[in-house]
N, C-alpha and C. Protein backbone atom coordinates (compact mmCIF):
# COMPACT_ATOMS: atom_id res chain seq x y z
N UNK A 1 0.84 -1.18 0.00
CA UNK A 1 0.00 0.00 0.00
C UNK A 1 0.89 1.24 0.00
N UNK A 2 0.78 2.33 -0.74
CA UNK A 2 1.35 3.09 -0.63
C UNK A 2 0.85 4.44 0.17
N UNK A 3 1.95 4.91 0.73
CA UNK A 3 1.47 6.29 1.49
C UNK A 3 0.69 7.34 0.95
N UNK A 4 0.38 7.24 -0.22
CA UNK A 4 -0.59 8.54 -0.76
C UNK A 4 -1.94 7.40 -1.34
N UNK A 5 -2.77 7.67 -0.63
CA UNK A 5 -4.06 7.22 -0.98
C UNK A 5 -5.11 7.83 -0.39
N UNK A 6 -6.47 8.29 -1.71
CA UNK A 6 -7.30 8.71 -0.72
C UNK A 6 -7.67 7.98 0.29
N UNK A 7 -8.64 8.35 1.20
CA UNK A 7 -9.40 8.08 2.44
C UNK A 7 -10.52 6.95 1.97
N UNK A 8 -10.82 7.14 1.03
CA UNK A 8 -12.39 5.95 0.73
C UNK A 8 -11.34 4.37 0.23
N UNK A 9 -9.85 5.24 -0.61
CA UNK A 9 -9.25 3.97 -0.61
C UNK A 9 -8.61 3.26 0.26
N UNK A 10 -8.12 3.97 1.07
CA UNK A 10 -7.71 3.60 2.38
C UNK A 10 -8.64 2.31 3.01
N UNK A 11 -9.85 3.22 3.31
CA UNK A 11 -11.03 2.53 4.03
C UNK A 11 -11.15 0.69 3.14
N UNK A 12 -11.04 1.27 1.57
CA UNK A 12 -11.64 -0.29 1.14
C UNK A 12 -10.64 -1.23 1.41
N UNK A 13 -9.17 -0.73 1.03
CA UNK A 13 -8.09 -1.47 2.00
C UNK A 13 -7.84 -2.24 2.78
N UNK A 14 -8.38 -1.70 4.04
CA UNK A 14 -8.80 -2.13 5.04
C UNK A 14 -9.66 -3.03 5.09
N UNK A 15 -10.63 -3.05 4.33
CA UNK A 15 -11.88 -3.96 4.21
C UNK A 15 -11.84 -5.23 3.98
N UNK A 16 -11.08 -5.67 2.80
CA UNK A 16 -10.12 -6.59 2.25
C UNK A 16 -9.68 -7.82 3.09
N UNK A 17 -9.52 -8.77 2.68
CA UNK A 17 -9.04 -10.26 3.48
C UNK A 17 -7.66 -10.08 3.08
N UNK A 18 -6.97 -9.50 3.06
CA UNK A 18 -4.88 -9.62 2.49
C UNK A 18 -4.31 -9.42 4.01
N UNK A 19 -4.91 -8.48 4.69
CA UNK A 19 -4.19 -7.93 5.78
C UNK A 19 -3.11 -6.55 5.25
N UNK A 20 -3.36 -6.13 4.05
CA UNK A 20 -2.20 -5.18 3.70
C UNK A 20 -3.02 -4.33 3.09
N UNK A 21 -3.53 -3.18 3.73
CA UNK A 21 -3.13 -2.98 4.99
C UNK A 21 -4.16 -3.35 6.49
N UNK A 22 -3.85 -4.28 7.77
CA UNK A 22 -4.59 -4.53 8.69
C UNK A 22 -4.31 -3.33 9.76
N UNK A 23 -4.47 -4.13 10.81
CA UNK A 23 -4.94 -3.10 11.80
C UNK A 23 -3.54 -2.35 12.68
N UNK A 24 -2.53 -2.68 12.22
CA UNK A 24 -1.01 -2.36 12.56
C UNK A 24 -1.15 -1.01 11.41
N UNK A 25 -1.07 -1.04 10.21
CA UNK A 25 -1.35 -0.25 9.34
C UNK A 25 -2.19 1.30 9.78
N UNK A 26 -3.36 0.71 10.18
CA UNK A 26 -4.63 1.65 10.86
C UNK A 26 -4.33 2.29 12.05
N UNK A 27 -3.59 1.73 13.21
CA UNK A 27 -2.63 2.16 14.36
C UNK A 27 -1.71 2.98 14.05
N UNK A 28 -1.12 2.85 12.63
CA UNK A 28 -0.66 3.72 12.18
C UNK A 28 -1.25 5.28 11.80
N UNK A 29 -1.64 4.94 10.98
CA UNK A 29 -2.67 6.60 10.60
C UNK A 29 -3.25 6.99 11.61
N UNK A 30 -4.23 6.19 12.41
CA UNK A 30 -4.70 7.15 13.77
C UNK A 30 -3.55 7.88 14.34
N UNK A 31 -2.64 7.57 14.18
CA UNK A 31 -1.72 7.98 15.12
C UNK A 31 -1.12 9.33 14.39
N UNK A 32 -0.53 9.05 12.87
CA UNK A 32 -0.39 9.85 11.87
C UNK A 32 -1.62 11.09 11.66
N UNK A 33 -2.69 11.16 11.88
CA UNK A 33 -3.93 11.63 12.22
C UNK A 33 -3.69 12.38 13.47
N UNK A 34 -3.51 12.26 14.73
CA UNK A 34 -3.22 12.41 16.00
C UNK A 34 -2.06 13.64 15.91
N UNK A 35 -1.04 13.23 15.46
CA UNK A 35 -0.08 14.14 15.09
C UNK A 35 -0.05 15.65 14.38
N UNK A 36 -1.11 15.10 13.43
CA UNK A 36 -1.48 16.49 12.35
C UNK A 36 -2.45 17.24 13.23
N UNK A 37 -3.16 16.56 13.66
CA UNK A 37 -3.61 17.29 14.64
C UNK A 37 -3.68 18.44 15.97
N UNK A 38 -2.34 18.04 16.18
CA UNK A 38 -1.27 18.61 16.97
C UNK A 38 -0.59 19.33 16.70
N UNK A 39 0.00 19.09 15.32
CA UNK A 39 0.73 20.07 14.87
C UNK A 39 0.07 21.15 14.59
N UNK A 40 -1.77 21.38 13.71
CA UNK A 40 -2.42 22.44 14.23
C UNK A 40 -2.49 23.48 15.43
N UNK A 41 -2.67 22.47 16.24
CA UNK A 41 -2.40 23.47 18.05
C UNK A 41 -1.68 23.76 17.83
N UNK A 42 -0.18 23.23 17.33
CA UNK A 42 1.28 24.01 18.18
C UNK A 42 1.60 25.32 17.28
N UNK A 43 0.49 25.16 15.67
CA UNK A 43 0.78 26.36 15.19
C UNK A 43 0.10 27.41 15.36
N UNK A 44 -1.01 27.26 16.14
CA UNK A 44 -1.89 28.63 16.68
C UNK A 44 -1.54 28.87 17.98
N UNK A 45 -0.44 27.90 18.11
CA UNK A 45 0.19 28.37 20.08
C UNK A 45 1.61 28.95 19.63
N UNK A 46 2.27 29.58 18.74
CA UNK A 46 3.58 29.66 18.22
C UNK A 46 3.77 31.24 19.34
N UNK A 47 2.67 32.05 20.13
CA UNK A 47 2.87 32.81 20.74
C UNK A 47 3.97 32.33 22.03
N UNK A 48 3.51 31.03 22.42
CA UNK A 48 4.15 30.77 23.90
C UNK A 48 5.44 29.94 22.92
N UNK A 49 6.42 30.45 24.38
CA UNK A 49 7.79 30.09 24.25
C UNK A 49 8.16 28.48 24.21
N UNK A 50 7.29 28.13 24.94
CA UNK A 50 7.38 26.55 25.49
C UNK A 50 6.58 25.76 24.47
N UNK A 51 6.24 26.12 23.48
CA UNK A 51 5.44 25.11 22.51
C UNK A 51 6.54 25.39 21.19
N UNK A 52 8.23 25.80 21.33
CA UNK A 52 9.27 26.11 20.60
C UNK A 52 9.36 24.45 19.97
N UNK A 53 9.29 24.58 18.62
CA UNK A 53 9.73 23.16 18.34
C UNK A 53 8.57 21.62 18.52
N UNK A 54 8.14 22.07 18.92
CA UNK A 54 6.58 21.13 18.61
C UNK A 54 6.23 20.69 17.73
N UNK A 55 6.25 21.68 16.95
CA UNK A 55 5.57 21.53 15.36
C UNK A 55 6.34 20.63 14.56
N UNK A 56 7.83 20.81 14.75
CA UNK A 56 8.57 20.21 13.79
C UNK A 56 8.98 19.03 14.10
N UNK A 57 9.00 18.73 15.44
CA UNK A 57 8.51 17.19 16.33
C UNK A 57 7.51 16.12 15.31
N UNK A 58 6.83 17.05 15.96
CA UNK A 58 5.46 16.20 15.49
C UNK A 58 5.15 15.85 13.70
N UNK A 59 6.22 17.10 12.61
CA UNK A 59 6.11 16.81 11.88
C UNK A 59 6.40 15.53 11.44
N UNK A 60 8.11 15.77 11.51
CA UNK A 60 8.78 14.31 12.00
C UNK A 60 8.11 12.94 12.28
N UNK A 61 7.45 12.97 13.24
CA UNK A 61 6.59 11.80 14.19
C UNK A 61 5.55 11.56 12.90
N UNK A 62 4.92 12.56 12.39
CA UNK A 62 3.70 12.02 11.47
C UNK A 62 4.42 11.31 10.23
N UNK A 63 5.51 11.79 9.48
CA UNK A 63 6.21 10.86 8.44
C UNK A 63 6.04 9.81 8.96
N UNK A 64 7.09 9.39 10.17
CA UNK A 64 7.67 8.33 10.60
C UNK A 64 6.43 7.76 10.76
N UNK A 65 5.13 7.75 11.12
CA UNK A 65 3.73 6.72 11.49
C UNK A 65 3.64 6.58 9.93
N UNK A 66 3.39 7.87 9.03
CA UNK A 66 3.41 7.01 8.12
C UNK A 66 4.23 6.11 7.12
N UNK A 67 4.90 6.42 7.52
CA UNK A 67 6.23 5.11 6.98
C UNK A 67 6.04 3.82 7.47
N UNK A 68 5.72 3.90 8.62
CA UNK A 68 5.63 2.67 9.51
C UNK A 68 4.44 2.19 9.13
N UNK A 69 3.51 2.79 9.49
CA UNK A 69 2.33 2.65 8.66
C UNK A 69 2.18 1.44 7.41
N UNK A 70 3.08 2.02 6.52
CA UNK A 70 3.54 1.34 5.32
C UNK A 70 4.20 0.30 5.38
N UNK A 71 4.94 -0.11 6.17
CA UNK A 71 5.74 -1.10 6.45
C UNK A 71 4.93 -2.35 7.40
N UNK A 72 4.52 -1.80 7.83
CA UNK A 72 3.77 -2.50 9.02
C UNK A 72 2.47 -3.39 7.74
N UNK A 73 2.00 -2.69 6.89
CA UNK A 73 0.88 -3.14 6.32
C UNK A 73 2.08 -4.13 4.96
N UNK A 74 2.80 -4.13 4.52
CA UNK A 74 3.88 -5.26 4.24
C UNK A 74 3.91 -6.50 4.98
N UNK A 75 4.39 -6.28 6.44
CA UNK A 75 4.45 -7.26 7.36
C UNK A 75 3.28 -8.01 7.70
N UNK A 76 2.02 -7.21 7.66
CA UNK A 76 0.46 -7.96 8.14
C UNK A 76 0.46 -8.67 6.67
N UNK A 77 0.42 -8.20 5.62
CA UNK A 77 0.33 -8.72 4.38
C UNK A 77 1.12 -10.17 4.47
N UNK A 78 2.52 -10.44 4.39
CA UNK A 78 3.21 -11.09 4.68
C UNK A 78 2.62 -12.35 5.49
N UNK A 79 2.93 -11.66 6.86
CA UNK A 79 2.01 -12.62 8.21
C UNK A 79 0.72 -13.67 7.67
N UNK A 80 -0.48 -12.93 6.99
CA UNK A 80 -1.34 -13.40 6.48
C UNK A 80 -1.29 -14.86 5.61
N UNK A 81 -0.11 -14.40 4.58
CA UNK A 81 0.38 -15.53 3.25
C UNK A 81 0.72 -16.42 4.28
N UNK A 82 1.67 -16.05 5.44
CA UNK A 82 2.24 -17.23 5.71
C UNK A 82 1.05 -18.24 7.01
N UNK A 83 0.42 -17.68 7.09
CA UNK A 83 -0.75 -18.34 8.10
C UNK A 83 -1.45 -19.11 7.43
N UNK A 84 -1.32 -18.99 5.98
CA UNK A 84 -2.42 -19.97 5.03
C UNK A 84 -2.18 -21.00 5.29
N UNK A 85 -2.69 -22.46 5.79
CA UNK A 85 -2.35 -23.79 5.52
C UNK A 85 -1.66 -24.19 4.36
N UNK A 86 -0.83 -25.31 4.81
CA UNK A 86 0.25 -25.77 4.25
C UNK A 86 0.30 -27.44 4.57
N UNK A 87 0.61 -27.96 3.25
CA UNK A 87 1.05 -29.37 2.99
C UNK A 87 2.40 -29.96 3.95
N UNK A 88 3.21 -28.91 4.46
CA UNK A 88 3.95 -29.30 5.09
C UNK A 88 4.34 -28.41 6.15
N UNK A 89 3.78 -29.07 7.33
CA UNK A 89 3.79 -28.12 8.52
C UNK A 89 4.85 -27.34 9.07
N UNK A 90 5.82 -28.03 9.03
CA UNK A 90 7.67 -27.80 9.28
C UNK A 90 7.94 -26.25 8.77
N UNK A 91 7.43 -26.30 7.28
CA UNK A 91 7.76 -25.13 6.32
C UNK A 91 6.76 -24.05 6.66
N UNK A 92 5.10 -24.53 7.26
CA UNK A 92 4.67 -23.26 7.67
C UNK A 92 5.08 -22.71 8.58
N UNK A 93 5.67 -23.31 9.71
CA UNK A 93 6.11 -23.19 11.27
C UNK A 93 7.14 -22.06 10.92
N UNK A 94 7.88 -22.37 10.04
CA UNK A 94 9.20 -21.68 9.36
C UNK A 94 8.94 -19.80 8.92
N UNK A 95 8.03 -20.05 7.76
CA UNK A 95 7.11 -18.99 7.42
C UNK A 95 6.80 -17.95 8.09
N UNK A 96 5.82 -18.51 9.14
CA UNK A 96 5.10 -17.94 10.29
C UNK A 96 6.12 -17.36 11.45
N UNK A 97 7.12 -17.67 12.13
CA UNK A 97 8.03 -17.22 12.30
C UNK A 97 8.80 -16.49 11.99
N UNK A 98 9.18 -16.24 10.57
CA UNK A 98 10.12 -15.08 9.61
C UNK A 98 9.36 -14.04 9.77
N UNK A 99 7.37 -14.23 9.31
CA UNK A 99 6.86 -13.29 9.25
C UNK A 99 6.26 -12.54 10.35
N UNK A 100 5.97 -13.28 12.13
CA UNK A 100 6.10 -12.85 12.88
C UNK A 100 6.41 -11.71 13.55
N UNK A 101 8.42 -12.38 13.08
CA UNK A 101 9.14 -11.95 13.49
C UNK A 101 9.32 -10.18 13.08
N UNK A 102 8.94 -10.24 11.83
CA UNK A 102 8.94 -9.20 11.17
C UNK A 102 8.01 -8.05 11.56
N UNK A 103 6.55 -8.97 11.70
CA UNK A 103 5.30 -7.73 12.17
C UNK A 103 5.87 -7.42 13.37
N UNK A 104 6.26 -8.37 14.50
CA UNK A 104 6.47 -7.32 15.53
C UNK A 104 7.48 -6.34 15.87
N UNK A 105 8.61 -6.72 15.39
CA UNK A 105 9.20 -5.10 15.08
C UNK A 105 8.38 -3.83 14.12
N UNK A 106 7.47 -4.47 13.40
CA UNK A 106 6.80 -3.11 12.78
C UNK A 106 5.87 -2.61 13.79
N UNK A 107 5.40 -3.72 14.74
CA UNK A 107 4.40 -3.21 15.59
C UNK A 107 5.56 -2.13 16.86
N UNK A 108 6.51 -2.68 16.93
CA UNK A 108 6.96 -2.25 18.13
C UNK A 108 7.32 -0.82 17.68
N UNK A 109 7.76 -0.62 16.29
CA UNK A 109 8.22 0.51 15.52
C UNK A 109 6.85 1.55 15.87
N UNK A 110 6.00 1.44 15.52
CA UNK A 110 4.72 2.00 15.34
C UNK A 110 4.25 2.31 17.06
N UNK A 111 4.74 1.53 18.04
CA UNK A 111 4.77 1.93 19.26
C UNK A 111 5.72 2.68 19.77
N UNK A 112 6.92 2.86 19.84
CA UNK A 112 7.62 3.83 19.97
C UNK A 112 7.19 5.60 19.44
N UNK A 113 6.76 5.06 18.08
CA UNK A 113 6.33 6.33 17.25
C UNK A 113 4.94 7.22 17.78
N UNK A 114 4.08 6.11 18.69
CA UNK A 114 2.94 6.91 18.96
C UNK A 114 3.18 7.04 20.41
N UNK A 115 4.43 6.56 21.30
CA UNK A 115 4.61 7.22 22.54
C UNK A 115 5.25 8.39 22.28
N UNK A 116 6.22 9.03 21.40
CA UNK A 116 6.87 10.14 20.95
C UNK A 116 5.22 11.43 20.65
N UNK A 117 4.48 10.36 19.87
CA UNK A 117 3.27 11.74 19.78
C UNK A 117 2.57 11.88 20.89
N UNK A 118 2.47 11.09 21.57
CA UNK A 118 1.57 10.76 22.83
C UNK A 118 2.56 12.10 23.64
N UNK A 119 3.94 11.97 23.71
CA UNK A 119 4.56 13.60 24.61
C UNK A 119 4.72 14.90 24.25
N UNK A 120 4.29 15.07 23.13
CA UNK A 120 3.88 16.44 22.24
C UNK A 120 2.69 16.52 22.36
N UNK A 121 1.42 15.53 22.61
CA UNK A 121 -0.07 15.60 22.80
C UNK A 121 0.11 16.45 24.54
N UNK A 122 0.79 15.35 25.10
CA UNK A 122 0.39 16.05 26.40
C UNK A 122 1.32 17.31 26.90
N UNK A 123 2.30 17.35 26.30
CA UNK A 123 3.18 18.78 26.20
C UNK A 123 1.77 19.99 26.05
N UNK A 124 1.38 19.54 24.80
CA UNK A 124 0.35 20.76 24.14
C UNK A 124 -0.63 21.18 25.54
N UNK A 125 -0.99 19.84 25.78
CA UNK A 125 -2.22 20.16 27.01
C UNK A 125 -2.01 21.34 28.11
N UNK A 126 -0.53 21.45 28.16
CA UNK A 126 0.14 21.94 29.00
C UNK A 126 0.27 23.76 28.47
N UNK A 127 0.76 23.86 27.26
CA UNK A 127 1.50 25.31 26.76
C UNK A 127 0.43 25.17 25.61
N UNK A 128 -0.07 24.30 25.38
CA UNK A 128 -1.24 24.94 23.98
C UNK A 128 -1.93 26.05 24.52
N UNK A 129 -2.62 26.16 22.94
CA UNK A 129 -3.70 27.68 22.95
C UNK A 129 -4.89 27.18 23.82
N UNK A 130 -4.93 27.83 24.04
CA UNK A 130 -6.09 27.32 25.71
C UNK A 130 -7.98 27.08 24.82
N UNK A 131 -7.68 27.92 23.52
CA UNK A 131 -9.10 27.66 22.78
C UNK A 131 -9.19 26.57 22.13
N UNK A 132 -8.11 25.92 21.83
CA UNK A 132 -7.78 24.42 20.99
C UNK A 132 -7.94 23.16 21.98
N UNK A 133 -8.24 23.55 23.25
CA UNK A 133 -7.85 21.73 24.05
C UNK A 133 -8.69 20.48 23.36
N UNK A 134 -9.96 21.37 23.07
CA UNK A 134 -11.02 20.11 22.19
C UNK A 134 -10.04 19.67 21.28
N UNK A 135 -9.46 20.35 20.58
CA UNK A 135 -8.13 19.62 19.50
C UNK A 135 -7.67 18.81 19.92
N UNK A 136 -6.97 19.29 21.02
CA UNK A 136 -5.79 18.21 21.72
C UNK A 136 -6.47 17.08 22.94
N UNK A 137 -8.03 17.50 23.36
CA UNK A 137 -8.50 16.13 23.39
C UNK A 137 -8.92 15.41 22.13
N UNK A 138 -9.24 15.60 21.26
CA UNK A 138 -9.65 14.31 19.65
C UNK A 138 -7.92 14.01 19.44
N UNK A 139 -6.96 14.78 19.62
CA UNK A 139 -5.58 14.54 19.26
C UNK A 139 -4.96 13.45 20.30
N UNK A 140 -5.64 13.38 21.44
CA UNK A 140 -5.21 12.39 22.86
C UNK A 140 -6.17 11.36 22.71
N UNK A 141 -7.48 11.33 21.88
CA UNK A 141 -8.14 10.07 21.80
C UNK A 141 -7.42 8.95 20.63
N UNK A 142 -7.20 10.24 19.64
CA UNK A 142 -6.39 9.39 18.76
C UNK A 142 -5.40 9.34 18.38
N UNK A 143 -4.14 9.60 19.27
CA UNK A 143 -2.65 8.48 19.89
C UNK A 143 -3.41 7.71 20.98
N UNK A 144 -4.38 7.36 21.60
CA UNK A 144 -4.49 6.38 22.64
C UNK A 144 -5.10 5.33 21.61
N UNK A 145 -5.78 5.32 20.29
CA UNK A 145 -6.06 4.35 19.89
C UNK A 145 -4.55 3.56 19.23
N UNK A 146 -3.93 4.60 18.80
CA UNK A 146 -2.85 4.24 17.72
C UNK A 146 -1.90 3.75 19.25
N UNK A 147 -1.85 3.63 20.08
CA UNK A 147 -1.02 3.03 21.56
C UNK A 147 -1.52 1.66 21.86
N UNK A 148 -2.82 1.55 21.45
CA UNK A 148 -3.89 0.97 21.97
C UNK A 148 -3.25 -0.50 20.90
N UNK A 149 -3.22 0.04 19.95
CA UNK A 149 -3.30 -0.91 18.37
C UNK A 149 -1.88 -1.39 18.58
N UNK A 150 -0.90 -0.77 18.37
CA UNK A 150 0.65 -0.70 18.87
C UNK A 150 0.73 -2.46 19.40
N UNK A 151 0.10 -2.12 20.95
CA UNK A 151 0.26 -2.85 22.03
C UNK A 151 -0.61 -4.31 21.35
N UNK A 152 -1.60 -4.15 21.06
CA UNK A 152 -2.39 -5.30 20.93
C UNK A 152 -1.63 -6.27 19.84
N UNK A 153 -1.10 -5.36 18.51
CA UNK A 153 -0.43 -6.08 17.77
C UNK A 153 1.07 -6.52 17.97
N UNK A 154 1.95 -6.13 18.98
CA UNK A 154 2.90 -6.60 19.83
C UNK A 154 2.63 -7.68 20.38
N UNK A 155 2.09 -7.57 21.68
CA UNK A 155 1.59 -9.13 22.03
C UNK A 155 1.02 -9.83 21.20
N UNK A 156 0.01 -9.98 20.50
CA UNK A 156 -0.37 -10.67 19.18
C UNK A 156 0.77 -11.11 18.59
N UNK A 157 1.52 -10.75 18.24
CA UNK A 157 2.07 -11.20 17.54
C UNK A 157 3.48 -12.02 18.56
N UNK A 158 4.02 -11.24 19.29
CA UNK A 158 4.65 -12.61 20.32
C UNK A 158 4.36 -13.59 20.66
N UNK A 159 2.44 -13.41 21.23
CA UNK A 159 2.22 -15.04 21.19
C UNK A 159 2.12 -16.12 20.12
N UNK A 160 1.99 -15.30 18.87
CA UNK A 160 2.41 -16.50 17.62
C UNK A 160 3.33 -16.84 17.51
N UNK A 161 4.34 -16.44 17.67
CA UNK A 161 5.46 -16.41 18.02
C UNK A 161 5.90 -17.49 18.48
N UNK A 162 5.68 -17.51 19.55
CA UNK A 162 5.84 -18.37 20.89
C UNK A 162 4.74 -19.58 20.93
N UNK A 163 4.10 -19.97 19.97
CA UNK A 163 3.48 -20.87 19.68
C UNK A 163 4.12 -21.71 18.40
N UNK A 164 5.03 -20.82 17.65
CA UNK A 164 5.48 -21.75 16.49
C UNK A 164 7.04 -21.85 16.41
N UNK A 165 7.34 -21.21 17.81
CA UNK A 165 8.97 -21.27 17.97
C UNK A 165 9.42 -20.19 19.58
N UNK A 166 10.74 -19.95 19.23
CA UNK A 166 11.41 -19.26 20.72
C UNK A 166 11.08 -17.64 20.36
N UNK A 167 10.44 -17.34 21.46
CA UNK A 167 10.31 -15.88 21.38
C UNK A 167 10.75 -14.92 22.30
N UNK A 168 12.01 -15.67 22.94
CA UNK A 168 12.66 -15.36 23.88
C UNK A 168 13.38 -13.92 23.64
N UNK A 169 13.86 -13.84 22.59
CA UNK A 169 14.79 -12.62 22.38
C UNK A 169 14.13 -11.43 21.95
N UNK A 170 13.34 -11.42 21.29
CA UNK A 170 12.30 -10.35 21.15
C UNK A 170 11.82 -10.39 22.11
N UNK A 171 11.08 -10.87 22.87
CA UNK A 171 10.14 -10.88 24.54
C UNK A 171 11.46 -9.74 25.13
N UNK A 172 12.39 -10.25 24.97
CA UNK A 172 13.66 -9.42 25.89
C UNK A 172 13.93 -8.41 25.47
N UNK A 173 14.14 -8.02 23.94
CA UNK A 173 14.33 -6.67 23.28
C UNK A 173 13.24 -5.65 23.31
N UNK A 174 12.05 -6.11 23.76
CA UNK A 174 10.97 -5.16 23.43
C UNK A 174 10.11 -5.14 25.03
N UNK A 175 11.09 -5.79 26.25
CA UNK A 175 10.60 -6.07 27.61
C UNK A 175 9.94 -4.21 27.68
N UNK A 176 9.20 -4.78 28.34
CA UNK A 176 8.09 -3.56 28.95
C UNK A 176 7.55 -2.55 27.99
N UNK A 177 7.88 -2.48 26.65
CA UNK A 177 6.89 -1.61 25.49
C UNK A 177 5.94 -1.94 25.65
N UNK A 178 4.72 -3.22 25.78
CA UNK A 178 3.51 -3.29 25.56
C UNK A 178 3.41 -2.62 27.19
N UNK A 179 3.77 -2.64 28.05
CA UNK A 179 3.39 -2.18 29.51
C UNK A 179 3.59 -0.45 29.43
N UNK A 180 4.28 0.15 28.20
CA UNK A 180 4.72 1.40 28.25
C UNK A 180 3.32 2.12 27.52
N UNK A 181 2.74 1.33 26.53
CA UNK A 181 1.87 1.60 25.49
C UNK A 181 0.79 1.60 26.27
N UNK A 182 0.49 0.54 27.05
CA UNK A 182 -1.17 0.68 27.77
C UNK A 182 -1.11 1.94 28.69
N UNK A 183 -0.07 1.64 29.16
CA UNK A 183 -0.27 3.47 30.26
C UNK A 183 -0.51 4.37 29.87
N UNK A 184 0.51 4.56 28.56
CA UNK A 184 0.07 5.90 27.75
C UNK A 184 -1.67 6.09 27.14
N UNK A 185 -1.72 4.63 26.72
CA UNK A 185 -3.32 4.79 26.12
C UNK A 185 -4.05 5.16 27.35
N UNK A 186 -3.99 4.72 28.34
CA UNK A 186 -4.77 5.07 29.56
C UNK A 186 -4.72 6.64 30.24
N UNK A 187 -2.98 7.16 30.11
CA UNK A 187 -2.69 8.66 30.09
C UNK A 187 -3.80 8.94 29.13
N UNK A 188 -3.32 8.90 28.14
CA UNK A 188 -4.14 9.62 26.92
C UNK A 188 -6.02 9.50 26.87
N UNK A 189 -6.21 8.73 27.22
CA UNK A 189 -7.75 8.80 27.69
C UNK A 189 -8.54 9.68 28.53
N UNK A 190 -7.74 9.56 29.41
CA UNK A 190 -8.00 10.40 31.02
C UNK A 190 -8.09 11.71 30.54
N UNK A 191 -6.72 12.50 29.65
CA UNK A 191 -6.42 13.56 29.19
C UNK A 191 -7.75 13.67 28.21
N UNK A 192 -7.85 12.81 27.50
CA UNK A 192 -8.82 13.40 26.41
C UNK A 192 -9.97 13.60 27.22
N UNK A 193 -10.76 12.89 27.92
CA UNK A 193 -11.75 12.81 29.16
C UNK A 193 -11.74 13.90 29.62
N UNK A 194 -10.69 14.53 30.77
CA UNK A 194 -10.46 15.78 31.10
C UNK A 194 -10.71 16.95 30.43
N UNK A 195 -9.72 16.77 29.10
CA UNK A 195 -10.15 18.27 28.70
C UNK A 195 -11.40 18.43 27.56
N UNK A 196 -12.03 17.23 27.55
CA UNK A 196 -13.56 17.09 26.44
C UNK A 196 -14.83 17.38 27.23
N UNK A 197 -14.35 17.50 29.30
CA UNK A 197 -15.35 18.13 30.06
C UNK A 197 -15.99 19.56 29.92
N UNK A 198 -17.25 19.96 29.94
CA UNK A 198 -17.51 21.63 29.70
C UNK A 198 -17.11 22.01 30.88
């Protein structure tokens, strides 16, 4: 899938039995979504000193989701082929593992990327334009989904993992990201909650 597509194509995308692009993909753009969002606030807050550099953060952060984005919907694609039944189990076990291995670094990629927006969301809450918070709550609902997605497709995908081989070393390289991602989604809720009160 490539990074420039409208929105209705996006959507049918999604719709699709390939997995390319699935819901690692979609964790992506919410999040990519989330960002642009933000970067709005930080440009009608360019008065205060402390919202210095926000913008170009977050620009940053929105490529990178959607890159990942892109990559990630490769890897679900991938994952998918190799989950198809097979004449010889040995070789799917094999498969399923390579491709695993692969989604969850895209997932973990795509989690890192929406805890980085997730601290420019709540930065904003802080030094944003005080007329924008409704922004930066829809901007805190959606990095808590794209945290939300992150996490689910991390573990998801370790426990396949760990059902068709050792998932010891990734479990170890990526120790406490899914525990970093739910907090934030849970930060980010509360925040959006908070400031979506009249």
């Amino acid at each position: 899938m490539s990074s420039r597509v409208a929105l209705g194509d996006l959507l049918d995308a999604l719709a699709r039995d390939n997995g390319d692009p699935g819901g690692g993909a979609a964790s992506g753009v919410v999040t990519a979504v989330a960002a642009a969002l933000a970067q709005m606030v930080s440009r009608y807050s360019s008065a205060e000193p402390a919202a210095d550099g926000i913008n170009d953060r977050l620009a940053r952060l929105r490529d990178a989701a959607v890159a990942a984005a892109d990559d990630d919907g490769r890897a679900s694609g991938a994952l998918g082929a190799a989950l198809r039944p097979d004449n010889d189990p040995g070789e799917r076990d094999r498969r399923i593992i390579d491709a695993a291995t692969r989604a969850i670094e895209t997932s973990a990629a795509l989690g890192e990327i929406a805890l980085g927006v997730w601290d420019e969301v709540r930065l904003l809450a802080d030094v944003g334009n005080r007329h924008l918070m409704s922004d930066v709550a829809v901007a805190a609902d959606a990095v808590a989904a794209g945290l939300g997605g992150a996490a689910t497709n991390l573990r998801g995908g370790l426990a396949l993992l760990r059902a068709h081989g050792d998932a010891s070393a990734l479990d170890s390289a990526h120790d406490g990201l899914s525990d970093r991602l739910i907090a934030g989604r849970r930060e980010a809720r509360a925040l959006a909650d908070r400031l979506g009160e009249p």
